[in-house]
Protein backbone atom coordinates (compact mmCIF):
# COMPACT_ATOMS: atom_id res chain seq x y z
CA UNK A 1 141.86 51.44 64.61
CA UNK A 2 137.96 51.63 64.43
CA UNK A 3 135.54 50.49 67.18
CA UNK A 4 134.37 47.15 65.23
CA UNK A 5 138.54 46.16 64.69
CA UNK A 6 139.40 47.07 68.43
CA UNK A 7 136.73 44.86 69.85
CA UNK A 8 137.66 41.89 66.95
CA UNK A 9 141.10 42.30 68.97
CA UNK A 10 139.97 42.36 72.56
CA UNK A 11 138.08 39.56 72.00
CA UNK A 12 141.42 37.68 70.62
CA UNK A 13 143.06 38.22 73.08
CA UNK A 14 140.95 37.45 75.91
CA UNK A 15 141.74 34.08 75.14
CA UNK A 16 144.90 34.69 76.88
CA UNK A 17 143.42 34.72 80.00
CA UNK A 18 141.91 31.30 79.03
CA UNK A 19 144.77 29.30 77.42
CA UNK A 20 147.00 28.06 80.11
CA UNK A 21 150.91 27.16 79.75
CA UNK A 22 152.75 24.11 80.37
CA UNK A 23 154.24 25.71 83.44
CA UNK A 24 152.63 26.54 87.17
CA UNK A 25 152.31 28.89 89.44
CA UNK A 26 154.19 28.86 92.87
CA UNK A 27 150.74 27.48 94.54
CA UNK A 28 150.95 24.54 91.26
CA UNK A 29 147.92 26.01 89.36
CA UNK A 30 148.63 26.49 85.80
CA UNK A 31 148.89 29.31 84.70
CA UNK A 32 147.62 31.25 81.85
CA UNK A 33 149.19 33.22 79.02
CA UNK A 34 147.70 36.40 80.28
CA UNK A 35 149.00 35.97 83.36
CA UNK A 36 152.22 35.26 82.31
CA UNK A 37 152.37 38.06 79.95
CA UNK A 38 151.09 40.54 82.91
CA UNK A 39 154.24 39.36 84.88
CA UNK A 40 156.47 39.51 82.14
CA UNK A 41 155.88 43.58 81.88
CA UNK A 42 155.89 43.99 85.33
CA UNK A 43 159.13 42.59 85.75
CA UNK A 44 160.50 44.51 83.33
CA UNK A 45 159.49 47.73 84.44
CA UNK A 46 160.96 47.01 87.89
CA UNK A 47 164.43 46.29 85.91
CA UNK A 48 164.89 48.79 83.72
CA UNK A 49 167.39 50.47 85.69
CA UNK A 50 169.68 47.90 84.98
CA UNK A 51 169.00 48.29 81.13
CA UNK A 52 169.39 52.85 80.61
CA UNK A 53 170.05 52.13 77.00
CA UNK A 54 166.81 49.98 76.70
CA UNK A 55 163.51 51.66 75.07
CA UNK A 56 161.07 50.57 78.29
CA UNK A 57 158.55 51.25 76.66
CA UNK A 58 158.93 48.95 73.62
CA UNK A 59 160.32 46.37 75.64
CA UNK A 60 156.85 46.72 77.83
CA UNK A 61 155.13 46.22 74.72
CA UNK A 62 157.00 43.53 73.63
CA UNK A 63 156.19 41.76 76.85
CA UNK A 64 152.44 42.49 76.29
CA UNK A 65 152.12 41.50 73.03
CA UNK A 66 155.15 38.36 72.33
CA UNK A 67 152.56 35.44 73.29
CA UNK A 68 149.37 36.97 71.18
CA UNK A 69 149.67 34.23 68.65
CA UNK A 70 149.15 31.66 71.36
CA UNK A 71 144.90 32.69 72.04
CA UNK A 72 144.84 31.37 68.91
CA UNK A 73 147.50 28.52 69.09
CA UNK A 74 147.83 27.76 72.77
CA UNK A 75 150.86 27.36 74.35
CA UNK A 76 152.75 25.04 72.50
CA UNK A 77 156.26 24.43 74.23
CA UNK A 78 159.29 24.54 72.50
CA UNK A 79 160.40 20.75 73.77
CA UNK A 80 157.30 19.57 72.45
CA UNK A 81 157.63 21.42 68.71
């Protein structure tokens, strides 16, 4: 990826960080995509014991990455689609 496309992206998804879900935090702040994406991986990594046959490192990246669409879209829940 050259240095123009990578920044294109980075600016994308800052959004995430932005864009908050229809769901709160434990304190009842909403809370953004990025955040919830962050917590996503790191929950994952702490199971992957339970899951030898898993590839934790695509499943990491699949945490990262499954909500990109929504700095564009928002979070859109699925009771409201």
């Amino acid at each position: 990826m050259d240095s123009r496309a990578f920044l294109d992206f980075l600016k994308v998804a800052e959004k995430l960080k932005c864009n908050t879900r229809h769901s709160y935090t434990s304190s009842w702040r909403c809370e953004s995509v990025a955040e919830h994406s962050w917590r996503l991986a790191v929950m994952a990594y702490f199971v992957q014991d339970e899951f030898p046959e898993a590839d934790i490192d695509k499943v990491i990246q699949m945490c990262i990455f499954h909500d990109m669409g929504e700095a564009i879209t928002g979070d859109i829940p699925a009771f409201s689609a």
